[in-house]
PDB file of N, CA and C in Angstrom:
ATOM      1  N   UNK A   1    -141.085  97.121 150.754  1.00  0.00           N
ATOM      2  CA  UNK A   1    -141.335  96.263 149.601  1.00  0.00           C
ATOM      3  C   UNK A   1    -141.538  97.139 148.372  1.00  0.00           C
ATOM      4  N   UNK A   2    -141.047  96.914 147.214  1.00  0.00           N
ATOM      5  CA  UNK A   2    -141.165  97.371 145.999  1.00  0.00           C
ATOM      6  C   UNK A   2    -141.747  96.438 144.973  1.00  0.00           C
ATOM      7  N   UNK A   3    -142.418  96.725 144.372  1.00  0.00           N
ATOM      8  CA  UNK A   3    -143.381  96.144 143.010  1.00  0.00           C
ATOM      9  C   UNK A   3    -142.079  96.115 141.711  1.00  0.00           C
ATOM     10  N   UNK A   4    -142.290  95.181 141.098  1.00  0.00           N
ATOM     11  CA  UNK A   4    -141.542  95.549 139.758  1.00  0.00           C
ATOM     12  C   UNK A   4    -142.448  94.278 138.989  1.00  0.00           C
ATOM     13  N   UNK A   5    -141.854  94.135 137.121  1.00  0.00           N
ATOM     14  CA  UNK A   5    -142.469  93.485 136.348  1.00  0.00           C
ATOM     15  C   UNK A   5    -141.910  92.294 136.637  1.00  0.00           C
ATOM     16  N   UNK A   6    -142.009  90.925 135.970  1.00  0.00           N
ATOM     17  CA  UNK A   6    -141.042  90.005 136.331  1.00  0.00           C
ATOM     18  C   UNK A   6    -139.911  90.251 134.863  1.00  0.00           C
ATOM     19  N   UNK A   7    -140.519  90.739 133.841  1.00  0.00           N
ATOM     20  CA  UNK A   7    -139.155  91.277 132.847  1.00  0.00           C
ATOM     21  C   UNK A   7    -138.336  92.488 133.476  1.00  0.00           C
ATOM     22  N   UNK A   8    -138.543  93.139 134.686  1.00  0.00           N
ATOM     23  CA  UNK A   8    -137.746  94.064 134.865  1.00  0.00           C
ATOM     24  C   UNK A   8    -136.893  93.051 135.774  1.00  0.00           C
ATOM     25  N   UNK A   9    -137.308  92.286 136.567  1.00  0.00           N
ATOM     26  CA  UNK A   9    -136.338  91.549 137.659  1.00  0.00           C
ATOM     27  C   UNK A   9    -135.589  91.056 136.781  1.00  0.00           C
ATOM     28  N   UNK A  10    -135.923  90.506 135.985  1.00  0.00           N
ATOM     29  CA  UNK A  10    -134.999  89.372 135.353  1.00  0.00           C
ATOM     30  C   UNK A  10    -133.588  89.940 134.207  1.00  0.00           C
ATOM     31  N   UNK A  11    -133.927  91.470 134.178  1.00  0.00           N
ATOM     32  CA  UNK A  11    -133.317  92.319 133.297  1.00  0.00           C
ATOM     33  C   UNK A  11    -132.331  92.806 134.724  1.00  0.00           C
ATOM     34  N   UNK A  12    -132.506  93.061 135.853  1.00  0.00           N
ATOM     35  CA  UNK A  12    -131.629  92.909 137.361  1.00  0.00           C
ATOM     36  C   UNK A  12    -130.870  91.814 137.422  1.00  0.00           C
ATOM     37  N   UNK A  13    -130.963  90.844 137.232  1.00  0.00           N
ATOM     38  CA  UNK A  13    -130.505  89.304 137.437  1.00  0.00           C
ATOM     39  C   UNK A  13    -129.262  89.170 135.917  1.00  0.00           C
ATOM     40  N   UNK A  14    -129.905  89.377 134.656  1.00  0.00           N
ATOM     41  CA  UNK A  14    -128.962  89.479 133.725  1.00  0.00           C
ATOM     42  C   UNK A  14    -127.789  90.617 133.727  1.00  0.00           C
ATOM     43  N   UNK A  15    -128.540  91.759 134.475  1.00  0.00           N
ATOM     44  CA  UNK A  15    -126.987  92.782 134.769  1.00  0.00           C
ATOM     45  C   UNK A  15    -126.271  92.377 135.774  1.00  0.00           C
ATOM     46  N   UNK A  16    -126.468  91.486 136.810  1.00  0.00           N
ATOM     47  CA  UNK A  16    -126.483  91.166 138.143  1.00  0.00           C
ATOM     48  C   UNK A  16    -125.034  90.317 136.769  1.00  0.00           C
ATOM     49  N   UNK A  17    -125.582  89.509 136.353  1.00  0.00           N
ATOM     50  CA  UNK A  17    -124.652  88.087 135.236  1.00  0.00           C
ATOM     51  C   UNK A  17    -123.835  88.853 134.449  1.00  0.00           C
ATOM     52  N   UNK A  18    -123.648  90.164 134.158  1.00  0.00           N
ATOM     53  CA  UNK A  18    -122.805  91.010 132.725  1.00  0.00           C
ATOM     54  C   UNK A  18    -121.838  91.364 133.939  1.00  0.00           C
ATOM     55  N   UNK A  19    -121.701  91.447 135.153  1.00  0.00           N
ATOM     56  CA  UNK A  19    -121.056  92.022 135.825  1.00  0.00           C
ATOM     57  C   UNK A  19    -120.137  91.183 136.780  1.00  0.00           C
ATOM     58  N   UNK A  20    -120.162  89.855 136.250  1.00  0.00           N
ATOM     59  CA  UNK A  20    -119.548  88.897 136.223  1.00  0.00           C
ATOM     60  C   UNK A  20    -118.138  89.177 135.732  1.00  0.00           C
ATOM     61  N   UNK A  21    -116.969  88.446 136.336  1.00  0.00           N
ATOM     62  CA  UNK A  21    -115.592  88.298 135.983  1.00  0.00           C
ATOM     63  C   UNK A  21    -115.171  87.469 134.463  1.00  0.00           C
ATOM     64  N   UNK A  22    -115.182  87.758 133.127  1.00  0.00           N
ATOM     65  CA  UNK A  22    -115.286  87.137 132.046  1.00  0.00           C
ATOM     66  C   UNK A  22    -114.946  85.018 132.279  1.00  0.00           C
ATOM     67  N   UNK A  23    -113.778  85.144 133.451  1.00  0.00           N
ATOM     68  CA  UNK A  23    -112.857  84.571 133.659  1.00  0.00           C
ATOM     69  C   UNK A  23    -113.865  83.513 134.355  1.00  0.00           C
ATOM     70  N   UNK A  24    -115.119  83.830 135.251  1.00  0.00           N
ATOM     71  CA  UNK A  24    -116.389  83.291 135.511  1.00  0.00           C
ATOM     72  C   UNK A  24    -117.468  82.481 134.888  1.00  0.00           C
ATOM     73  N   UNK A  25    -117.380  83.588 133.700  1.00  0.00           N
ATOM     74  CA  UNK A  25    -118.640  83.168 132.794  1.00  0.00           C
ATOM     75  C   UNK A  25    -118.561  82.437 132.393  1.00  0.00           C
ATOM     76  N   UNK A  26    -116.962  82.205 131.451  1.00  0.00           N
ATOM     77  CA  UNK A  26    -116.506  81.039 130.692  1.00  0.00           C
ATOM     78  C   UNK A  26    -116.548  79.339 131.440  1.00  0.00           C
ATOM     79  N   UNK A  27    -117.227  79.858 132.378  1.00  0.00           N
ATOM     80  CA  UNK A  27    -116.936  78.074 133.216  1.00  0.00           C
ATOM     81  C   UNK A  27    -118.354  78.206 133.854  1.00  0.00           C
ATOM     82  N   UNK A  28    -119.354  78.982 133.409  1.00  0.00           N
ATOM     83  CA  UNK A  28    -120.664  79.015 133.798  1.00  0.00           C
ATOM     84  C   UNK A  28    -121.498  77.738 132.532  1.00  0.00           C
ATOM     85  N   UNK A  29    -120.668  77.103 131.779  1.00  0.00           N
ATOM     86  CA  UNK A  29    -121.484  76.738 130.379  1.00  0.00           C
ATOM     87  C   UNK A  29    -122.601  75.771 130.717  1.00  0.00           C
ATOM     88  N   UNK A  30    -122.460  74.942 131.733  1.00  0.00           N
ATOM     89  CA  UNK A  30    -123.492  74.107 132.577  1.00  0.00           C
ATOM     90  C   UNK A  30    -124.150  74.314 133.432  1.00  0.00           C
ATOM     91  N   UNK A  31    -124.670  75.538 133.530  1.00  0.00           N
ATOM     92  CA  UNK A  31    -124.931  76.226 134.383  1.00  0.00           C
ATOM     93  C   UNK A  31    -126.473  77.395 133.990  1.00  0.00           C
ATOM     94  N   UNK A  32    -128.046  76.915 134.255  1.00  0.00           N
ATOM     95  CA  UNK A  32    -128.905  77.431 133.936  1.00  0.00           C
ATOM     96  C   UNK A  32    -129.488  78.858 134.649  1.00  0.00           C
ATOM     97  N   UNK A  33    -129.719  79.465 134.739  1.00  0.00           N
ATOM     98  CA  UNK A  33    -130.436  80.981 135.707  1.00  0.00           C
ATOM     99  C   UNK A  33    -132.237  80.691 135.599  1.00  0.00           C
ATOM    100  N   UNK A  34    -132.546  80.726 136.495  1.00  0.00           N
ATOM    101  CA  UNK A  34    -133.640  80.275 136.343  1.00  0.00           C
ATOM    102  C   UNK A  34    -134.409  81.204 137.555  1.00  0.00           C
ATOM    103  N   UNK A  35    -135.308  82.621 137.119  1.00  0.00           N
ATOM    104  CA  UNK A  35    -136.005  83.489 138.153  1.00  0.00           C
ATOM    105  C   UNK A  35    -137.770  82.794 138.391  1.00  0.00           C
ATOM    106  N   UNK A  36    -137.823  82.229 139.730  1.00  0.00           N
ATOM    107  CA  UNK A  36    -139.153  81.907 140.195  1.00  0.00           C
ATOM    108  C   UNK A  36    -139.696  82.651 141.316  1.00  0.00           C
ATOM    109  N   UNK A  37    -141.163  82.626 141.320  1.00  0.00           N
ATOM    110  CA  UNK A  37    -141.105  83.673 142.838  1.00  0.00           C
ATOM    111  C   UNK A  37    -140.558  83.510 143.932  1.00  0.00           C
ATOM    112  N   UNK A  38    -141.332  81.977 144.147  1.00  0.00           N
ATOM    113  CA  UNK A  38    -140.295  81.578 145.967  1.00  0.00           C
ATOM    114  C   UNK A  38    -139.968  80.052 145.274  1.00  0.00           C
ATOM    115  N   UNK A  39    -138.842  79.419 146.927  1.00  0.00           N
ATOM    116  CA  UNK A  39    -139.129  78.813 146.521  1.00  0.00           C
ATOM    117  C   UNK A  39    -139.808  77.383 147.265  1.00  0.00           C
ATOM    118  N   UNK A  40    -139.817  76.337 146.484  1.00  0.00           N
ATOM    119  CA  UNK A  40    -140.629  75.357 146.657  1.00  0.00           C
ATOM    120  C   UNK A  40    -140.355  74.579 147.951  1.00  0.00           C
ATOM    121  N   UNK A  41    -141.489  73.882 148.682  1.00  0.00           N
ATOM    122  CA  UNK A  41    -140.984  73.937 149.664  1.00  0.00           C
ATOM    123  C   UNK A  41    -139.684  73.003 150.036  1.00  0.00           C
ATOM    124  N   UNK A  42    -139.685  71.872 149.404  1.00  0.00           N
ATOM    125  CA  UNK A  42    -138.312  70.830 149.170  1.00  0.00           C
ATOM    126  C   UNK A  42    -136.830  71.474 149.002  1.00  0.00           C
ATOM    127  N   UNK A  43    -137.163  73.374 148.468  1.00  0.00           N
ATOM    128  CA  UNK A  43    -135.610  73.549 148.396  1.00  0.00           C
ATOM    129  C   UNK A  43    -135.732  74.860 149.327  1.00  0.00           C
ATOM    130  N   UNK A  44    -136.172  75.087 150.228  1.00  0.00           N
ATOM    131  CA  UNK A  44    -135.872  75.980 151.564  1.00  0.00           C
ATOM    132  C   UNK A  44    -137.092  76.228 152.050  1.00  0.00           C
ATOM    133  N   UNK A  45    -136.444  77.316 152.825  1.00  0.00           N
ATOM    134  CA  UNK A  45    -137.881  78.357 153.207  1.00  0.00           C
ATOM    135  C   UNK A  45    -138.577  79.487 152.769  1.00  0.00           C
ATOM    136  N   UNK A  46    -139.435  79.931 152.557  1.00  0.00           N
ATOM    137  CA  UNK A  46    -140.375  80.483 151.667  1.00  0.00           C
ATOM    138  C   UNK A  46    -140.118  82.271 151.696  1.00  0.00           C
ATOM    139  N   UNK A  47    -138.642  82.246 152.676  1.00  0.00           N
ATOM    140  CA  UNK A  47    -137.505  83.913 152.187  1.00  0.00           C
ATOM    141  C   UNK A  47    -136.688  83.662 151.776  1.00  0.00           C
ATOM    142  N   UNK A  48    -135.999  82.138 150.646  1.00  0.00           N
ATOM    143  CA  UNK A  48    -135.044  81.902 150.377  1.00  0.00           C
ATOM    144  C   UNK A  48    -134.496  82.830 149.143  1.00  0.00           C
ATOM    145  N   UNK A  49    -133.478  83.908 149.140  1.00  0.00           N
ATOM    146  CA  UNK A  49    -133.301  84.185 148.144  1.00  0.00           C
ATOM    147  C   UNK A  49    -132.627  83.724 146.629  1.00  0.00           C
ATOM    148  N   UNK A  50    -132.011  82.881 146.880  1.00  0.00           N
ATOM    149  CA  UNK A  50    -131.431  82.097 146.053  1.00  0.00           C
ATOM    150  C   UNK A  50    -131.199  80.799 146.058  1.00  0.00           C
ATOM    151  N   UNK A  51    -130.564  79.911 144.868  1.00  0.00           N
ATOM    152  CA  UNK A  51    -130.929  78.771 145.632  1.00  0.00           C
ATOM    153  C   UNK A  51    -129.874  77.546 144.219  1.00  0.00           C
ATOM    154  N   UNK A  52    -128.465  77.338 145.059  1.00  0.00           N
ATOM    155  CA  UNK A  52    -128.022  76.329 143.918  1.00  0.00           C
ATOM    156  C   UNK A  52    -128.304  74.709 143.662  1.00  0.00           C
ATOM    157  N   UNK A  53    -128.567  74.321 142.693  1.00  0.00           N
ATOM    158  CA  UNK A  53    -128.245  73.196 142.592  1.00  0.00           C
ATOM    159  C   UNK A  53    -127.668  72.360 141.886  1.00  0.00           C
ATOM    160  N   UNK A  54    -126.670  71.492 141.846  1.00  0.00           N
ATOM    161  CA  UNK A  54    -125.760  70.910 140.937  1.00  0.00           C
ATOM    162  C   UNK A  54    -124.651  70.592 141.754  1.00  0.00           C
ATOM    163  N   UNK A  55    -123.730  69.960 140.814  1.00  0.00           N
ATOM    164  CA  UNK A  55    -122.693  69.732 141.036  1.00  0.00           C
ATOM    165  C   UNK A  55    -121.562  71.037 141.367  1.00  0.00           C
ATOM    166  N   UNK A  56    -120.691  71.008 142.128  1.00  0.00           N
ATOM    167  CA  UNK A  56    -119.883  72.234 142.011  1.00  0.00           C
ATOM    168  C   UNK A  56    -118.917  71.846 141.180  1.00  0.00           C
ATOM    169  N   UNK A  57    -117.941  73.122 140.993  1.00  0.00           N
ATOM    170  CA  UNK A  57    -116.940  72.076 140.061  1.00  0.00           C
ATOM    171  C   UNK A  57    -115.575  72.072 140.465  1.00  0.00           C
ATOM    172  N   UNK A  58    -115.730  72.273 142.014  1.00  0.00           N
ATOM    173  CA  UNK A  58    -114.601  71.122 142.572  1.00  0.00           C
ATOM    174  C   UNK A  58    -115.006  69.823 142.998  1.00  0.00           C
ATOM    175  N   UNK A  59    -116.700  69.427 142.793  1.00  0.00           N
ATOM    176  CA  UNK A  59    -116.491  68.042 142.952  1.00  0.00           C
ATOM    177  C   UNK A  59    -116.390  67.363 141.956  1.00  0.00           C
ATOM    178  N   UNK A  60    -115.776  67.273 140.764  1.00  0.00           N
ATOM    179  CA  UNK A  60    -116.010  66.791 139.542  1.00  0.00           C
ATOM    180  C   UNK A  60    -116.405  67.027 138.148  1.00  0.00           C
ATOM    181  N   UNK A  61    -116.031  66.271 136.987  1.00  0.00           N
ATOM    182  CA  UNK A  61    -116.715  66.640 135.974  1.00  0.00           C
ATOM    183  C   UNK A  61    -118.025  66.185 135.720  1.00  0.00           C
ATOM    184  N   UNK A  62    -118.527  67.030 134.838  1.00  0.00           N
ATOM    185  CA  UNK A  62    -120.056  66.865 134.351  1.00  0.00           C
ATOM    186  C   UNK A  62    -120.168  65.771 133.466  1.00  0.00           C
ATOM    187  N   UNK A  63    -119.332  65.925 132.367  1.00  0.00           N
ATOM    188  CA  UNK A  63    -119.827  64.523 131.587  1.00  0.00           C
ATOM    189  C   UNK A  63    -120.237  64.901 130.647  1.00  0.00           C
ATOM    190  N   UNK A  64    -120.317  64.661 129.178  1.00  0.00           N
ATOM    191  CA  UNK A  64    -120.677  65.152 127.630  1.00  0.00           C
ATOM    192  C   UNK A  64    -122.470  65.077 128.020  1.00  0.00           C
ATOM    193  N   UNK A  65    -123.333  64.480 128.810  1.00  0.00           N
ATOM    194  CA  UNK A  65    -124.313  64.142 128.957  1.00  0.00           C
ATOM    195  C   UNK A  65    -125.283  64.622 130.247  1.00  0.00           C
ATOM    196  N   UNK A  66    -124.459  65.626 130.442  1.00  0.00           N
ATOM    197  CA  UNK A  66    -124.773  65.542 132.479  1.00  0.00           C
ATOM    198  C   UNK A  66    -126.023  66.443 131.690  1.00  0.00           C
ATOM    199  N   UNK A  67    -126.576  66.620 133.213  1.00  0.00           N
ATOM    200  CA  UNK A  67    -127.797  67.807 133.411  1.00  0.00           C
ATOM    201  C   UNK A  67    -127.363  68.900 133.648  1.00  0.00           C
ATOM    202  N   UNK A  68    -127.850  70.038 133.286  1.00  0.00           N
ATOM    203  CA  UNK A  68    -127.501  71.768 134.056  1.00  0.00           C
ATOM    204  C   UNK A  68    -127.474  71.564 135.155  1.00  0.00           C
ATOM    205  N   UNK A  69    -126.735  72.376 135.918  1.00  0.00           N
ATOM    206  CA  UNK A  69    -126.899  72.754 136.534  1.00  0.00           C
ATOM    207  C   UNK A  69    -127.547  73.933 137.238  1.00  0.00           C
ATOM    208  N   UNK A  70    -128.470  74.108 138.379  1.00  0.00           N
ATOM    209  CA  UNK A  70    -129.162  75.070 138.187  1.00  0.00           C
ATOM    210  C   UNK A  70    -128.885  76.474 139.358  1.00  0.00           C
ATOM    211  N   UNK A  71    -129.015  77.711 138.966  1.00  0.00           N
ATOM    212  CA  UNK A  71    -129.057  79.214 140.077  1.00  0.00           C
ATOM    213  C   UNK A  71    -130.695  79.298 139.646  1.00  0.00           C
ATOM    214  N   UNK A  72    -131.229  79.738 140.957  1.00  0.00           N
ATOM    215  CA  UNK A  72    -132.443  79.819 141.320  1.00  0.00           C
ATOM    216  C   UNK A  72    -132.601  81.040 141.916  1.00  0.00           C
ATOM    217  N   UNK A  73    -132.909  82.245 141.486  1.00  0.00           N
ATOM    218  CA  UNK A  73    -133.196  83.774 142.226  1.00  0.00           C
ATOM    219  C   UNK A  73    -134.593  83.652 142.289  1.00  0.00           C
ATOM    220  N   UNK A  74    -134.521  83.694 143.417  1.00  0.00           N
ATOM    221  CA  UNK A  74    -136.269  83.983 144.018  1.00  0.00           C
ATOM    222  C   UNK A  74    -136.841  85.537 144.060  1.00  0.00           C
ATOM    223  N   UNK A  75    -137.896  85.981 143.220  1.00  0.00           N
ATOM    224  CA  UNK A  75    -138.194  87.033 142.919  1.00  0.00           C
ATOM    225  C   UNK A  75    -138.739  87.614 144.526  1.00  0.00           C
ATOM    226  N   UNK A  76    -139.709  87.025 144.350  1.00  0.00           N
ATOM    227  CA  UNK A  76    -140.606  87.946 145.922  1.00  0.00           C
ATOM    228  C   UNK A  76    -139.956  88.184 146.716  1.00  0.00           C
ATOM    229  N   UNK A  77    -139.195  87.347 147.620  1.00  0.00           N
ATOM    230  CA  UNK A  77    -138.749  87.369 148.738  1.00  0.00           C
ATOM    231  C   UNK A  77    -137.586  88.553 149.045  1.00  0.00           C
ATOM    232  N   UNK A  78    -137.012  88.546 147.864  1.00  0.00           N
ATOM    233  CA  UNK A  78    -135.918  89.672 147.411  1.00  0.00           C
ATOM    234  C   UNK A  78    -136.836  91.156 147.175  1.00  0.00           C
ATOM    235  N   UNK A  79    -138.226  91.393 146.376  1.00  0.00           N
ATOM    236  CA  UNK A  79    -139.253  92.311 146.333  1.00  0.00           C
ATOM    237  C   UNK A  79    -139.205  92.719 147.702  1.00  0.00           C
ATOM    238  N   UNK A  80    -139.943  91.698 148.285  1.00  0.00           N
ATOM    239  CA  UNK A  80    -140.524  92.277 149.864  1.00  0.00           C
ATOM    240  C   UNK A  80    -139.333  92.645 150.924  1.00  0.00           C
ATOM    241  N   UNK A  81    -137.905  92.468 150.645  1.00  0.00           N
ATOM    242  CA  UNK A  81    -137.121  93.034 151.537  1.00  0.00           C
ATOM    243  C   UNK A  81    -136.222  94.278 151.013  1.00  0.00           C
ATOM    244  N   UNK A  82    -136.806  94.579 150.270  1.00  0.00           N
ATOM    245  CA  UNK A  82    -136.049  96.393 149.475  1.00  0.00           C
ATOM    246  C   UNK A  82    -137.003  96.853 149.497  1.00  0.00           C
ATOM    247  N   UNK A  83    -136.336  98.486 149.527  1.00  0.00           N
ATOM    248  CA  UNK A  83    -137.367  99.505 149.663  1.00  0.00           C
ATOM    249  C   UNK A  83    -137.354 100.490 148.450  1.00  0.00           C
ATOM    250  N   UNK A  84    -136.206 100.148 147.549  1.00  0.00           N
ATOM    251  CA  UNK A  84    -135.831 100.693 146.568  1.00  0.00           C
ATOM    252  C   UNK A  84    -135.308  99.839 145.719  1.00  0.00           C
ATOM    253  N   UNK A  85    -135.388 100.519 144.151  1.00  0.00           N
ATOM    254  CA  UNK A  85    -134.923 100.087 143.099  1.00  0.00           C
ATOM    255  C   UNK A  85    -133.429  99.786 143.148  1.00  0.00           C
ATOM    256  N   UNK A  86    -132.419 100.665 143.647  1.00  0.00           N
ATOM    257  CA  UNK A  86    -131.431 100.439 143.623  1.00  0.00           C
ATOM    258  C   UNK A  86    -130.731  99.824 144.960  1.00  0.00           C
ATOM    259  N   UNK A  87    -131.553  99.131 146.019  1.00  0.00           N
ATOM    260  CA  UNK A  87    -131.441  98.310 147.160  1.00  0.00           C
ATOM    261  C   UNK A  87    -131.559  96.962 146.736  1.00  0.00           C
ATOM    262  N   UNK A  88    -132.711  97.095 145.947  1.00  0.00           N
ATOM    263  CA  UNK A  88    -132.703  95.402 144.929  1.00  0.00           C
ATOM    264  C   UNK A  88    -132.120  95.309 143.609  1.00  0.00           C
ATOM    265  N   UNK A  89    -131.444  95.984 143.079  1.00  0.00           N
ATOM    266  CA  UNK A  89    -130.717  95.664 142.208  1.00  0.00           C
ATOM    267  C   UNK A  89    -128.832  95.354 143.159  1.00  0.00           C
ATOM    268  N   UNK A  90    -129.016  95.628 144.254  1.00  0.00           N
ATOM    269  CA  UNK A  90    -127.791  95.483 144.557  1.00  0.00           C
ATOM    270  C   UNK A  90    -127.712  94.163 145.706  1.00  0.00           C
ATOM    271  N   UNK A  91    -129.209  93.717 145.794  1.00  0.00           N
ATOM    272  CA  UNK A  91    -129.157  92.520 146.485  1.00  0.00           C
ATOM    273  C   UNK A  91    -129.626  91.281 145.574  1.00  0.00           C
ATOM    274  N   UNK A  92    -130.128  91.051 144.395  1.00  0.00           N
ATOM    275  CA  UNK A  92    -130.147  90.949 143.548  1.00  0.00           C
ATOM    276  C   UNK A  92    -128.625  90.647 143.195  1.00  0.00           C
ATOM    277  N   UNK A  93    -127.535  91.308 142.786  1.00  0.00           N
ATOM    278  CA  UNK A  93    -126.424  91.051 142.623  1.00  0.00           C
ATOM    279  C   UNK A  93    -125.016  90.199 143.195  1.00  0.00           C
ATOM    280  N   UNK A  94    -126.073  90.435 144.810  1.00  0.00           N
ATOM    281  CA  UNK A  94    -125.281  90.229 145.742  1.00  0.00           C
ATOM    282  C   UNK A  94    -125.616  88.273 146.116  1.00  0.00           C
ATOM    283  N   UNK A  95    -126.774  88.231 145.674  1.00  0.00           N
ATOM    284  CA  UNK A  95    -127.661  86.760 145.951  1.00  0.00           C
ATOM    285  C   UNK A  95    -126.750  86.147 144.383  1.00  0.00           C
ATOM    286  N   UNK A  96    -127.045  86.498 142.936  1.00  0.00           N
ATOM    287  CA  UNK A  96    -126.258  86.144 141.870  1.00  0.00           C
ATOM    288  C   UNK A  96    -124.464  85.328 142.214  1.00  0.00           C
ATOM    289  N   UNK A  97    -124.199  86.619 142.967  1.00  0.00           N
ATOM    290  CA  UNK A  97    -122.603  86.071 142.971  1.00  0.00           C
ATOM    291  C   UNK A  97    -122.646  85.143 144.022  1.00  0.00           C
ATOM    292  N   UNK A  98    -123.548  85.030 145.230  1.00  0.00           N
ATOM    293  CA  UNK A  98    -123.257  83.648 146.359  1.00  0.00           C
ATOM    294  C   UNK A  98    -124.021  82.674 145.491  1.00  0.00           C
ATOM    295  N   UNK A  99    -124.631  82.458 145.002  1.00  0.00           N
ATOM    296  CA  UNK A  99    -125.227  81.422 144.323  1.00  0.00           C
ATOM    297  C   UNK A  99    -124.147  80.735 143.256  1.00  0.00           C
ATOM    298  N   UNK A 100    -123.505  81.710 142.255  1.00  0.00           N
ATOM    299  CA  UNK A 100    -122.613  81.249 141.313  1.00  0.00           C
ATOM    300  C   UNK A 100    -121.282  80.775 142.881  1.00  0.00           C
ATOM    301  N   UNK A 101    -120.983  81.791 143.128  1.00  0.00           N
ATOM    302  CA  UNK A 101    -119.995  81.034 144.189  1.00  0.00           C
ATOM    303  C   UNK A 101    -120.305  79.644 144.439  1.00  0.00           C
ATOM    304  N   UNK A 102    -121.271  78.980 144.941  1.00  0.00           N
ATOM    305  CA  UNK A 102    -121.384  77.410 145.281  1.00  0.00           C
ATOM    306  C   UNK A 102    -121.149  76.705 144.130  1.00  0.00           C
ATOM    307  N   UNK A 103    -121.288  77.380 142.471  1.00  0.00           N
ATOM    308  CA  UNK A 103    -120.799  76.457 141.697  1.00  0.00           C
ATOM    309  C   UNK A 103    -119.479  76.689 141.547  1.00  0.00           C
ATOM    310  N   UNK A 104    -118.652  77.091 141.900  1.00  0.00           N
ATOM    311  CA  UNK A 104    -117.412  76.957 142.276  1.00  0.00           C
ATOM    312  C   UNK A 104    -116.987  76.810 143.640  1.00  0.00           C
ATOM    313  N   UNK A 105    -117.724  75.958 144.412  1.00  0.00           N
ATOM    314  CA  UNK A 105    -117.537  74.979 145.554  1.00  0.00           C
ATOM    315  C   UNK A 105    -117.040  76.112 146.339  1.00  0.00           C
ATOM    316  N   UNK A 106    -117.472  77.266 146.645  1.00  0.00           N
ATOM    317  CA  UNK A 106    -117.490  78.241 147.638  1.00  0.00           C
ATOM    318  C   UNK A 106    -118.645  77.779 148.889  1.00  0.00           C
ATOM    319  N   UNK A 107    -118.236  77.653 150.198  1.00  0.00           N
ATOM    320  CA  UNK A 107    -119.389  77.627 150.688  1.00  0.00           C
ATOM    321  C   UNK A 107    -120.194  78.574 151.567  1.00  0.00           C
ATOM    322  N   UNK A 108    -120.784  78.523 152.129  1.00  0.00           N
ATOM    323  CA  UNK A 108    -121.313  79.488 152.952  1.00  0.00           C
ATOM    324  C   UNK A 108    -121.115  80.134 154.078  1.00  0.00           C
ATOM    325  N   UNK A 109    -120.002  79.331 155.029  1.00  0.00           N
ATOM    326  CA  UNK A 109    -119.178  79.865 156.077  1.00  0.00           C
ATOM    327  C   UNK A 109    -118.012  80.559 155.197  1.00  0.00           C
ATOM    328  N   UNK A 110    -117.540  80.400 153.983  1.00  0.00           N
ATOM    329  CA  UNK A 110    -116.893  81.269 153.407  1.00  0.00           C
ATOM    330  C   UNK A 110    -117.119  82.400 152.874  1.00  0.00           C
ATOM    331  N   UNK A 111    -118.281  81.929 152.055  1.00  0.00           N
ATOM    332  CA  UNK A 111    -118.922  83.202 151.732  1.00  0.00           C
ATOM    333  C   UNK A 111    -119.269  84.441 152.497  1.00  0.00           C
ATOM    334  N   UNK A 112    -119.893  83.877 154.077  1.00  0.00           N
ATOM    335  CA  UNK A 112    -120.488  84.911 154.949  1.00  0.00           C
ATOM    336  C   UNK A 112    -118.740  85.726 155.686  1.00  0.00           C
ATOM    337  N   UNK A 113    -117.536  85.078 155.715  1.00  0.00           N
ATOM    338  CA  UNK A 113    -116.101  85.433 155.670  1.00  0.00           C
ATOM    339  C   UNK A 113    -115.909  86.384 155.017  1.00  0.00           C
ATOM    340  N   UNK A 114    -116.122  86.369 153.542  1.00  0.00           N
ATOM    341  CA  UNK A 114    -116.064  87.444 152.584  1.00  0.00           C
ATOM    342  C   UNK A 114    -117.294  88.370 152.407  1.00  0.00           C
ATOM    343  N   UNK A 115    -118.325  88.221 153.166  1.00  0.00           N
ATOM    344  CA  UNK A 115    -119.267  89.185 153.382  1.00  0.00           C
ATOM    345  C   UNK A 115    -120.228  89.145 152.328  1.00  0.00           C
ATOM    346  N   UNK A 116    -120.152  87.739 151.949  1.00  0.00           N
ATOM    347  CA  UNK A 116    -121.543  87.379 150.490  1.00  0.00           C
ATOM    348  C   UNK A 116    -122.692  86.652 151.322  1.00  0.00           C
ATOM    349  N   UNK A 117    -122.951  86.018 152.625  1.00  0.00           N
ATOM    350  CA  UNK A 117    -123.690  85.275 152.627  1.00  0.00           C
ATOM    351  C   UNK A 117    -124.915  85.892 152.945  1.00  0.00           C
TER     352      UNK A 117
END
């Protein structure tokens, strides 16, 4: 387990987002980042590292009115399983892109296929 600030995680999570495919970002516009410690118990279990919710956007459009959609990086749980700075910045990165993956209706037997899950 490694200690960090929660402005240093979240400065992990935004490089984790710059390192994004431009071609990505541009279709991220409904789409919020939102770093909490764990999470709650209604949306997993309390080592969940990430966590989407919304619409994907192969099921549809949003609508001039819709809600964000939300990526959820769970700080602690990601803390307590690195042993290093540069172990969690690269899982950290690795939780970013399966999370954005589900908003592009990637799922998780795919993901774990391509070696994201």
């Amino acid at each position: 387990m490694i200690e960090m600030s929660e402005e240093e995680f979240e400065g992990l999570v935004a490089d984790a987002l710059d390192e994004l495919p431009e071609a990505f970002v541009e279709r991220l516009d409904n789409v919020v980042f939102l770093v909490t410690d764990r999470a709650e118990p209604d949306q997993g279990p309390a080592d969940t590292l990430g966590l989407y919710e919304g619409l994907a956007q192969t099921d549809g459009d949003f609508g001039p009115f819709a809600e964000p959609n939300q990526v959820f990086i769970f700080r602690e749980p990601l803390l307590e399983m690195c042993d290093s700075v540069e172990e969690l910045a690269e899982e950290v990165r690795i939780t970013v892109i399966h999370e954005v993956a589900h908003h592009f209706g990637i799922e998780d037997d795919e993901l774990e296929e391509l070696g994201w899950a």
